[in-house]
Protein backbone atom coordinates (compact mmCIF):
# COMPACT_ATOMS: atom_id res chain seq x y z
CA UNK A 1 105.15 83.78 99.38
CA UNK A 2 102.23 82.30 97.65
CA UNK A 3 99.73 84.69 99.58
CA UNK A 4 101.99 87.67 97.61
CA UNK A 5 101.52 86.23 94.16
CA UNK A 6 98.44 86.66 93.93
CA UNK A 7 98.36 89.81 95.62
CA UNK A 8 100.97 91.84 94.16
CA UNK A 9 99.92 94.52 91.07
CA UNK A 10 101.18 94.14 87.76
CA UNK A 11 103.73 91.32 87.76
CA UNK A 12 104.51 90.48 84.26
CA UNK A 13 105.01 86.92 82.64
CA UNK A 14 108.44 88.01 82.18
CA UNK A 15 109.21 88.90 85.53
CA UNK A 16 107.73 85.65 86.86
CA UNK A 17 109.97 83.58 84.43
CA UNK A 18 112.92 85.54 85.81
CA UNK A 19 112.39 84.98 89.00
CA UNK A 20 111.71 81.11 88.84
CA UNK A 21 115.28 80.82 86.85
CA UNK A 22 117.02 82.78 89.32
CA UNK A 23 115.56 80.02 91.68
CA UNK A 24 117.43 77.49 89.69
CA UNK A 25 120.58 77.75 90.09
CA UNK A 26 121.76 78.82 93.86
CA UNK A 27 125.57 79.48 94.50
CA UNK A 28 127.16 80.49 98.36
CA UNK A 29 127.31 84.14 98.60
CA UNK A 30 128.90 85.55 101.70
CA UNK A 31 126.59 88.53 102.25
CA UNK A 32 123.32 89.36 104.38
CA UNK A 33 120.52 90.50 103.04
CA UNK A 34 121.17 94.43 104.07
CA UNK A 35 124.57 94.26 102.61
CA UNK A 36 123.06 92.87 99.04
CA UNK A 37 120.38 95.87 99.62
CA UNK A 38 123.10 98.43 100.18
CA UNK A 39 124.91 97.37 96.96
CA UNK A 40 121.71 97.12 94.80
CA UNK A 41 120.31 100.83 96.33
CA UNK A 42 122.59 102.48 99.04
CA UNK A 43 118.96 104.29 100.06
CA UNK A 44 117.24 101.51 100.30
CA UNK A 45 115.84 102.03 104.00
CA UNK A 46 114.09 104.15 102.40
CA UNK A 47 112.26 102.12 100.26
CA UNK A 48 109.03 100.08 101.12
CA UNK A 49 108.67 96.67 101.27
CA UNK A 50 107.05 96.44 97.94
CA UNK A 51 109.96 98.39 96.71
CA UNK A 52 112.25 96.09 98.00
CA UNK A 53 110.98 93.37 96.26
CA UNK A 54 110.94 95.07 92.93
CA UNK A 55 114.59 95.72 94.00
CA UNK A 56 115.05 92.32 94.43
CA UNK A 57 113.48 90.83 91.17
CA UNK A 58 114.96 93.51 88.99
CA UNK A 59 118.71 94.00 90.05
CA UNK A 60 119.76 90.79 92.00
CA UNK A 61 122.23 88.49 90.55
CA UNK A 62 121.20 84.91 90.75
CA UNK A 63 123.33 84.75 93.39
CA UNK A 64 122.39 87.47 95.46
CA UNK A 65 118.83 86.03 94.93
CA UNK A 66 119.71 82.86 96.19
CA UNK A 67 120.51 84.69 99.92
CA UNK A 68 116.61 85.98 99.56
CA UNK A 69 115.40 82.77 98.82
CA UNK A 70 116.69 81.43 101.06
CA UNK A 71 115.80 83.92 104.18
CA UNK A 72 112.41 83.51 102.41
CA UNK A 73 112.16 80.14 103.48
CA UNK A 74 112.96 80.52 106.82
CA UNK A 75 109.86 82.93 107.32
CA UNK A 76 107.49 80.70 105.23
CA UNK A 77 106.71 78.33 107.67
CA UNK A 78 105.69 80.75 110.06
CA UNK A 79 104.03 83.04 108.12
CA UNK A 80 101.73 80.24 107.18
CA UNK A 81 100.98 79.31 110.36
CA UNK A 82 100.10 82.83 111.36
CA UNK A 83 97.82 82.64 108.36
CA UNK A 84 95.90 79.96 109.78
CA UNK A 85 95.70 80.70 113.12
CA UNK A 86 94.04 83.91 111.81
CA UNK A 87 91.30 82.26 109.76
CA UNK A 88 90.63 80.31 112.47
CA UNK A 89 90.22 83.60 115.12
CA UNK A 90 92.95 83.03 117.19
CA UNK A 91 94.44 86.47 116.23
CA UNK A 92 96.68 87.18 118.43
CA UNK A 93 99.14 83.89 117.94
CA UNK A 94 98.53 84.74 114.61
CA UNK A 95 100.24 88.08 114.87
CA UNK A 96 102.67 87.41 117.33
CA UNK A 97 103.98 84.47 114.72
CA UNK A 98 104.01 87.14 112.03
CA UNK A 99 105.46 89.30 113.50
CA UNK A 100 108.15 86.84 114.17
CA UNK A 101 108.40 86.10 110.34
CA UNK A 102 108.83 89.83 108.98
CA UNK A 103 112.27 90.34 110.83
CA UNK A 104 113.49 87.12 108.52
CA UNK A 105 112.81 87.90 105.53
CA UNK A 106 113.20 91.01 103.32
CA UNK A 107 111.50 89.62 100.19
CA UNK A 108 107.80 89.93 99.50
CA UNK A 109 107.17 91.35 102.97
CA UNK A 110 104.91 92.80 101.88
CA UNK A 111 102.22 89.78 102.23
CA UNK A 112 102.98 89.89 105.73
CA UNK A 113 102.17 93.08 106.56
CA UNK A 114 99.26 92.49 104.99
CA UNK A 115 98.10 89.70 106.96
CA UNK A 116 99.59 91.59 110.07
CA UNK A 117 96.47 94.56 109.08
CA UNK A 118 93.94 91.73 108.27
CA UNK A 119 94.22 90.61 111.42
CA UNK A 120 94.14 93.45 113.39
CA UNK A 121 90.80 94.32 111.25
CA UNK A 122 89.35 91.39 112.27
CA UNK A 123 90.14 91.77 115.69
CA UNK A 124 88.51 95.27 115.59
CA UNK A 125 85.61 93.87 113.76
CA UNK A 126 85.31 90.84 116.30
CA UNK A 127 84.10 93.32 119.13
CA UNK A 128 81.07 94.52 117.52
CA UNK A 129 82.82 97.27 115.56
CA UNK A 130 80.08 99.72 114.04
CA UNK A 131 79.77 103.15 112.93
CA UNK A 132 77.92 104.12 116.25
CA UNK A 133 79.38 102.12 118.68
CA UNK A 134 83.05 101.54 118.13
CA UNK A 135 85.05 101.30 121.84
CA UNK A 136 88.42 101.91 122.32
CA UNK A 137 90.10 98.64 121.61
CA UNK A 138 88.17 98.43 118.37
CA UNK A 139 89.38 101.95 117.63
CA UNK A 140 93.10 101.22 118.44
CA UNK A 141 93.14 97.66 116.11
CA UNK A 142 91.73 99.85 113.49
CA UNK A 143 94.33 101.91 113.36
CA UNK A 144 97.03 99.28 113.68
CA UNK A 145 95.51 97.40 110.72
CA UNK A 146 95.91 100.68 109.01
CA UNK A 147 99.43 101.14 109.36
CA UNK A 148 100.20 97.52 109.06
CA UNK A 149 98.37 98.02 105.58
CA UNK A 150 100.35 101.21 104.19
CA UNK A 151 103.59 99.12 104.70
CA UNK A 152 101.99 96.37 102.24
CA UNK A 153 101.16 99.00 99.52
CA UNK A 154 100.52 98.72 96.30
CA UNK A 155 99.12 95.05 96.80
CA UNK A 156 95.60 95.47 95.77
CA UNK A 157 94.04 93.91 98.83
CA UNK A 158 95.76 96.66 100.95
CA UNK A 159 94.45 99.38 99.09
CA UNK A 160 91.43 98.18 99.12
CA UNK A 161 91.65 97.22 102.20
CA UNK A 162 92.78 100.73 103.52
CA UNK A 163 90.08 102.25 101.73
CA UNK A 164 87.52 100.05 103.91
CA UNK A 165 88.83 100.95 107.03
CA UNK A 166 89.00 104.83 105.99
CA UNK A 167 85.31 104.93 105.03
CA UNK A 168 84.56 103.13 108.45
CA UNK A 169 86.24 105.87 110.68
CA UNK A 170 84.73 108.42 108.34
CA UNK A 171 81.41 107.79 108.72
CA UNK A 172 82.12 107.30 112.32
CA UNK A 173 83.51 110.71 112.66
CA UNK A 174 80.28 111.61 110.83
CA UNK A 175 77.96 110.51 113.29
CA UNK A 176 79.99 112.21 115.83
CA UNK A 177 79.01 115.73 113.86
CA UNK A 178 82.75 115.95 113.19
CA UNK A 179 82.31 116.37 109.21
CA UNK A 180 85.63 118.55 108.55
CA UNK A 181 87.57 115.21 109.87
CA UNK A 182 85.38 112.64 107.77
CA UNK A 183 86.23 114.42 104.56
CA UNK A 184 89.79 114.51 105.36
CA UNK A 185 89.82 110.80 105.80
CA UNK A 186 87.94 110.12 102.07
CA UNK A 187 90.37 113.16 100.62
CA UNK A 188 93.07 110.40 102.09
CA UNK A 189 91.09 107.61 99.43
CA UNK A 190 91.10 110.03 96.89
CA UNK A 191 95.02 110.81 97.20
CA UNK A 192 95.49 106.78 97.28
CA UNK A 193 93.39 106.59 94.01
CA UNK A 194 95.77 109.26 92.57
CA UNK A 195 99.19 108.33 93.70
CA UNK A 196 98.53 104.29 92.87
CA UNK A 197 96.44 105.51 89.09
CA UNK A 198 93.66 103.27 90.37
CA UNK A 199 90.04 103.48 91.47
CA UNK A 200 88.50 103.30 95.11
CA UNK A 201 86.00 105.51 95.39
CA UNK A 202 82.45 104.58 94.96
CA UNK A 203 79.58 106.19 93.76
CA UNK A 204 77.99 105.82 97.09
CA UNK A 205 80.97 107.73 98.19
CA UNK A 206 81.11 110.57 96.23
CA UNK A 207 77.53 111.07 96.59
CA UNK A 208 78.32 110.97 100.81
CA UNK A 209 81.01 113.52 100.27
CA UNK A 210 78.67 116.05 98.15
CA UNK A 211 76.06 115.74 100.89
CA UNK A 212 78.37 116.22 103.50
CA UNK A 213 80.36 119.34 102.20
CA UNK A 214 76.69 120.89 101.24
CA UNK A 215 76.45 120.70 105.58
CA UNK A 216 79.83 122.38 106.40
């Protein structure tokens, strides 16, 4: 999906050229997409989406890339139109049509999911979301955009993405004099920043997270 191109961390030239010649050539294979899964990792349930592609693009034959292609293609046209109905605020056709998508593909799902969180964090946004007024249906979208999110990691816009919304409910939970909780949820950034060798906390952040272990 183009959304996942330029999304995804750390694709190389290489691996783009070997995907667009596996594209090339396309011969009948009589296997699903699970079954080609099963062969290429027999724990690949286990496996995130992300994973799955990297599965994909570094141990399918052309042919067994050709049934991914393929499946890809029939999500694509919904999956775009999910897109836009999301830019344009009508969020939930938008999910409902993405969430028709992800069951058809198993390739660069990834993008989905991420759309899936983006708009659930705009609907949360959309009802006046703020640290010191955030109502329950706000609260609830929040923490499906979340989840929705952690399936689309390591795409860069989901952990940033995740990152946003964690700050949000931590300084939330700071207002709310629950402290202990709020620097749980920016030890959760801090883990993400570890376990993904990247960088997501800011210096505004830190200097938060001082202050408020100084008041526990």
């Amino acid at each position: 999906m183009e959304e996942a191109k330029g999304l995804r961390k750390g694709e190389s030239k290489e691996t783009a050229k070997q995907k667009d010649e596996k594209v090339v050539v396309k011969k009948s294979i009589n296997l699903s997409e699970d079954e080609i899964l099963r062969k290429l990792d027999p724990n690949y349930t286990n496996l995130s989406p992300s994973e799955i592609t990297q599965l994909i693009l570094k141990k399918a034959s052309i042919e067994e890339y050709a049934v991914f292609s393929e499946a890809q293609k029939r999500a694509n046209p919904l999956y775009f139109e999910s897109q836009t109905l999301i830019k344009n605020g009508e969020y939930d056709k938008g999910i409902e049509l993405a969430k028709e998508a992800l069951p058809l593909t198993k390739f660069e799902a990834e993008s989905i999911y991420w759309s899936l969180g983006d708009a659930y964090w705009r609907k949360a946004k959309e009802t006046g979301m703020n640290e010191r007024n955030v109502n329950d249906d706000a609260w609830r979208n929040l923490n499906e955009a979340i989840l929705y999110w952690i399936q689309a990691l390591p795409l860069p816009a989901a952990l940033r993405d995740i990152s946003k919304a964690y700050r949000f409910q931590a300084k939330v939970h700071y207002i709310k004099k629950n402290i202990k909780t709020a620097i749980q949820i920016y030890d959760a950034i801090y883990n993400l920043e570890k376990k993904y060798n990247t960088s997501l906390l800011t210096k505004n952040d830190k200097k938060l997270l001082e202050k408020w272990n100084k008041e526990l």
